[in-house]
PDB file of N, CA and C in Angstrom:
ATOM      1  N   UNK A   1       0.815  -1.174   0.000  1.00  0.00           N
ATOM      2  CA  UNK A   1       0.000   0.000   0.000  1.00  0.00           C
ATOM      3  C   UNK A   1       0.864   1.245   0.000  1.00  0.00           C
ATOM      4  N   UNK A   2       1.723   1.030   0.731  1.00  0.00           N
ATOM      5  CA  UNK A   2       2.854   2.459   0.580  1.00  0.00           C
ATOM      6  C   UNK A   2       2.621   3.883   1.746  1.00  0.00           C
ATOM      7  N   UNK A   3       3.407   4.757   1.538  1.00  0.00           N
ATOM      8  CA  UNK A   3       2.870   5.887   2.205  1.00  0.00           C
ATOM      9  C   UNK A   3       1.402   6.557   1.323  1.00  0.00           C
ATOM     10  N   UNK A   4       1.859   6.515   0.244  1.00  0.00           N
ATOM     11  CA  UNK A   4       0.633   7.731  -0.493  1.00  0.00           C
ATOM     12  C   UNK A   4      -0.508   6.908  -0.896  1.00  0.00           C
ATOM     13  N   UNK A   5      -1.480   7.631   0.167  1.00  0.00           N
ATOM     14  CA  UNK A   5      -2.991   7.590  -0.306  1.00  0.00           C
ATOM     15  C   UNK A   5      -3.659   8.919  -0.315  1.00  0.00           C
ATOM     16  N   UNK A   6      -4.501   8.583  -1.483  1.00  0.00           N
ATOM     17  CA  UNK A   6      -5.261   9.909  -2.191  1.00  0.00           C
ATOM     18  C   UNK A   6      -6.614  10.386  -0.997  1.00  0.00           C
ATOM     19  N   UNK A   7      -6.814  11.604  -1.269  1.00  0.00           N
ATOM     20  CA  UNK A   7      -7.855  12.093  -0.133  1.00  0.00           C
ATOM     21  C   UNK A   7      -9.218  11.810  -0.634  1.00  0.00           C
ATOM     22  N   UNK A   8      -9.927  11.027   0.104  1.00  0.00           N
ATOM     23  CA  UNK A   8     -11.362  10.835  -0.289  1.00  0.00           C
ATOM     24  C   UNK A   8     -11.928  11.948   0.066  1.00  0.00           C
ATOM     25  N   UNK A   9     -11.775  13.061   0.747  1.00  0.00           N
ATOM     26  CA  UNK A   9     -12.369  14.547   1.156  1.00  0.00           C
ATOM     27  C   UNK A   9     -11.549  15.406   1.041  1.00  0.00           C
ATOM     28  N   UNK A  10     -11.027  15.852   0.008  1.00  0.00           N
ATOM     29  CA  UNK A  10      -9.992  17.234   0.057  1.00  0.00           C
ATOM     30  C   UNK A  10     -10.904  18.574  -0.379  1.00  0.00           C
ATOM     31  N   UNK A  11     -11.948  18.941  -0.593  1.00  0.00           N
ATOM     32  CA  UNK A  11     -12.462  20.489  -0.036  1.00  0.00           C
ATOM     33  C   UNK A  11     -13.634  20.173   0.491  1.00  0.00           C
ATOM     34  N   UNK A  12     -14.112  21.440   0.903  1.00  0.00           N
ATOM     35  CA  UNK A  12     -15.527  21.606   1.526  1.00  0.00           C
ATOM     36  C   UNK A  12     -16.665  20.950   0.754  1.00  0.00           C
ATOM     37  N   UNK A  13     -16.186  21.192  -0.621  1.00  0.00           N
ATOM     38  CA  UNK A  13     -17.301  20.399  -1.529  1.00  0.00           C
ATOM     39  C   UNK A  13     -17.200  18.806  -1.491  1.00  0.00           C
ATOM     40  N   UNK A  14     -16.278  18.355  -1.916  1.00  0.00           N
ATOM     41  CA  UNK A  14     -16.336  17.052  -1.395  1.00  0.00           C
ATOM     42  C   UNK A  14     -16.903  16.232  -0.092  1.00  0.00           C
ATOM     43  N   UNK A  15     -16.525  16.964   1.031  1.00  0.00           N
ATOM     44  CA  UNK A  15     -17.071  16.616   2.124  1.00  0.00           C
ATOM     45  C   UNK A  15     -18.236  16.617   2.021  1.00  0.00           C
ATOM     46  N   UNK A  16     -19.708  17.889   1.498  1.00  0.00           N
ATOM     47  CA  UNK A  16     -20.775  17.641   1.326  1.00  0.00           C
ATOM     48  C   UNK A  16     -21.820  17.088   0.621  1.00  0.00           C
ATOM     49  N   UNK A  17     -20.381  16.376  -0.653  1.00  0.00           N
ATOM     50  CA  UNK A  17     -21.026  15.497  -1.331  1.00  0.00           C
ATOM     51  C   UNK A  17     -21.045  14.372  -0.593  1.00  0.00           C
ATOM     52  N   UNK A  18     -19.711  13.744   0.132  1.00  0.00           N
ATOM     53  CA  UNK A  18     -19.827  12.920   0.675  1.00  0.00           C
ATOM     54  C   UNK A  18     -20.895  12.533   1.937  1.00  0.00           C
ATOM     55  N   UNK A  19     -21.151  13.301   2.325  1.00  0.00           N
ATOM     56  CA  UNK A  19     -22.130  13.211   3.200  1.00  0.00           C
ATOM     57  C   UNK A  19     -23.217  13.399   2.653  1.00  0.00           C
ATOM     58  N   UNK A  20     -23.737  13.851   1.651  1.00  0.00           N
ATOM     59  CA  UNK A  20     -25.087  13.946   0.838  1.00  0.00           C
ATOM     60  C   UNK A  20     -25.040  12.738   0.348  1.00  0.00           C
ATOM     61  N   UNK A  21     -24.407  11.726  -0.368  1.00  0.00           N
ATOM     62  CA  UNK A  21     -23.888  10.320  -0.474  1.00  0.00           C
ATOM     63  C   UNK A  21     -23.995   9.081   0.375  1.00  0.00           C
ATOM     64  N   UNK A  22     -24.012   9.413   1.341  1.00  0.00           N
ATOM     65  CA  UNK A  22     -24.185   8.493   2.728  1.00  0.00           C
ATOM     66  C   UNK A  22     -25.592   8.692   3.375  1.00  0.00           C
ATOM     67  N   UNK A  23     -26.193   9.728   3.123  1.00  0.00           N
ATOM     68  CA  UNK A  23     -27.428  10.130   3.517  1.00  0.00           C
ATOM     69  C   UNK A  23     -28.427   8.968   2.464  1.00  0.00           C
ATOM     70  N   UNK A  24     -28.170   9.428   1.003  1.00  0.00           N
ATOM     71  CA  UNK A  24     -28.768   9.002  -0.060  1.00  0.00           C
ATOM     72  C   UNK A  24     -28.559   7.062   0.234  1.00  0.00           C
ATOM     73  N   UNK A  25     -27.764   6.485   0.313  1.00  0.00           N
ATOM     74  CA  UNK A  25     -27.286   5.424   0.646  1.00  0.00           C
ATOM     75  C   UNK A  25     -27.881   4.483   1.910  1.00  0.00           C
ATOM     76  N   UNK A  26     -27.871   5.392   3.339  1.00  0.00           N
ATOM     77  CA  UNK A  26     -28.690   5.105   4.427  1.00  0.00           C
ATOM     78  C   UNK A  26     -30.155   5.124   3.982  1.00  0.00           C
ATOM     79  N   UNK A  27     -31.003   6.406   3.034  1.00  0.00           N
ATOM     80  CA  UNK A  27     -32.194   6.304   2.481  1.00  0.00           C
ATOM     81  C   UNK A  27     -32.805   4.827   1.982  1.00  0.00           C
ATOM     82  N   UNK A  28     -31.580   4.895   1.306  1.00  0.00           N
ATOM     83  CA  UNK A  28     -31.907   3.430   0.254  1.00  0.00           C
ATOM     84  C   UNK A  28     -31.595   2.074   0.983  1.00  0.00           C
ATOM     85  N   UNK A  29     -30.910   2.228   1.807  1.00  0.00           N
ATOM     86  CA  UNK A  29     -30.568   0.557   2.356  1.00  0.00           C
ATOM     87  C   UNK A  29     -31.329   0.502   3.743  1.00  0.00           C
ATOM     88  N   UNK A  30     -32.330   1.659   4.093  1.00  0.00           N
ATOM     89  CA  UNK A  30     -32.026   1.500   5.699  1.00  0.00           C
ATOM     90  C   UNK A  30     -31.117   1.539   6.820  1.00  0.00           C
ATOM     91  N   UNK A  31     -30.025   1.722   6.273  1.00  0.00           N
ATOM     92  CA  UNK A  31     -28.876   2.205   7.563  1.00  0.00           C
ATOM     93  C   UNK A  31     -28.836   3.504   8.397  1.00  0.00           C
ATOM     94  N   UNK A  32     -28.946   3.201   9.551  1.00  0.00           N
ATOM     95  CA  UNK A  32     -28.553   4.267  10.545  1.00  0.00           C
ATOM     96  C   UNK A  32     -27.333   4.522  10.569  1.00  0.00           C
ATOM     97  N   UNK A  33     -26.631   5.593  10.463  1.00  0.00           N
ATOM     98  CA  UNK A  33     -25.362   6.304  11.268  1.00  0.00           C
ATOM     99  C   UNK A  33     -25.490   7.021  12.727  1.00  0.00           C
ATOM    100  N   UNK A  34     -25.152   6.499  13.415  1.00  0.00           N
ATOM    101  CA  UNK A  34     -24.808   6.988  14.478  1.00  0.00           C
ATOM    102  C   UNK A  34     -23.814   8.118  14.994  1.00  0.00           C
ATOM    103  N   UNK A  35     -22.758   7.683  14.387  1.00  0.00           N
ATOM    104  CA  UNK A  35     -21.935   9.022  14.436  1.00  0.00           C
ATOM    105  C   UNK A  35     -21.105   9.148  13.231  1.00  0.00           C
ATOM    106  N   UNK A  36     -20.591   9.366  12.611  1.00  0.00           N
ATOM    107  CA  UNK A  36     -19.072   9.250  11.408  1.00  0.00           C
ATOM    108  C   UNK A  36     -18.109  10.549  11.818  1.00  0.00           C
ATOM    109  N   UNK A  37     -17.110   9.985  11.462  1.00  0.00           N
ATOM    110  CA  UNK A  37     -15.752  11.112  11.348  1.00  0.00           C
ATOM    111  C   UNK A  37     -15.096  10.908  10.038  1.00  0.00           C
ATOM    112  N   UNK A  38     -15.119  12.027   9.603  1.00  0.00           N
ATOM    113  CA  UNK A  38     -14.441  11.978   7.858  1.00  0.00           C
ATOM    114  C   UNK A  38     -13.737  12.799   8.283  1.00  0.00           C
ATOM    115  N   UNK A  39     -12.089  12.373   7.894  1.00  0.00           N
ATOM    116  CA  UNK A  39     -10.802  12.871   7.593  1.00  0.00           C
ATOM    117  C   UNK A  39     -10.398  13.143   6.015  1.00  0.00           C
ATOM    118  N   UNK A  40      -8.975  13.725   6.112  1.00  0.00           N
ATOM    119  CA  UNK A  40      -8.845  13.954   4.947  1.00  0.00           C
ATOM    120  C   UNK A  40      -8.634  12.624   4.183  1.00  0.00           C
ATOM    121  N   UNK A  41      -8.164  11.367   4.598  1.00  0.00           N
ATOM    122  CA  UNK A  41      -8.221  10.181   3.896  1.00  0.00           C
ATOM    123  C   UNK A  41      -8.754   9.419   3.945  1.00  0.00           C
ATOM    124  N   UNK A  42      -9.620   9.295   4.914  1.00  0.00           N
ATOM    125  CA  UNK A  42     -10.347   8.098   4.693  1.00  0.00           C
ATOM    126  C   UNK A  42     -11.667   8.862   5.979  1.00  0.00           C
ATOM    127  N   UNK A  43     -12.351   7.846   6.476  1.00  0.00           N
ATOM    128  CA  UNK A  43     -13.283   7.852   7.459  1.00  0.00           C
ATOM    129  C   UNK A  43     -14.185   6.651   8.302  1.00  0.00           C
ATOM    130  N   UNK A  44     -14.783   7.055   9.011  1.00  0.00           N
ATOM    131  CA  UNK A  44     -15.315   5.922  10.067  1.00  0.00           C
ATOM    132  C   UNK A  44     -16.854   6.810  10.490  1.00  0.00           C
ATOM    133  N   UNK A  45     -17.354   4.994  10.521  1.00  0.00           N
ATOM    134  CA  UNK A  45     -18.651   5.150  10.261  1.00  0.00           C
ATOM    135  C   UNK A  45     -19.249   4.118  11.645  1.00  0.00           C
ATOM    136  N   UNK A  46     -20.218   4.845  12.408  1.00  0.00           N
ATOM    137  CA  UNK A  46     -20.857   3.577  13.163  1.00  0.00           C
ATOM    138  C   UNK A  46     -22.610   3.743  13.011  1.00  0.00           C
TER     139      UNK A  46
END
């Protein structure tokens, strides 16, 4: 895997896609989030 991994959230826009994404996703499958933390590379979801 190496040192370099690419940012799954590098601006403000991304972040609110990503989370408009996970919303749309929980809609459709029924999943609750409880909390998430999105970093600049990756993130965590419960």
């Amino acid at each position: 895997m190496g040192g370099f991994q690419p940012g799954v959230t590098g601006t403000r826009s991304d972040r609110h896609d990503f989370i408009k994404t996970l919303s749309g996703a929980c809609q459709k499958t029924d999943w609750r989030v409880h909390a998430f933390c999105l970093m600049k590379n990756h993130y965590h979801l419960l």
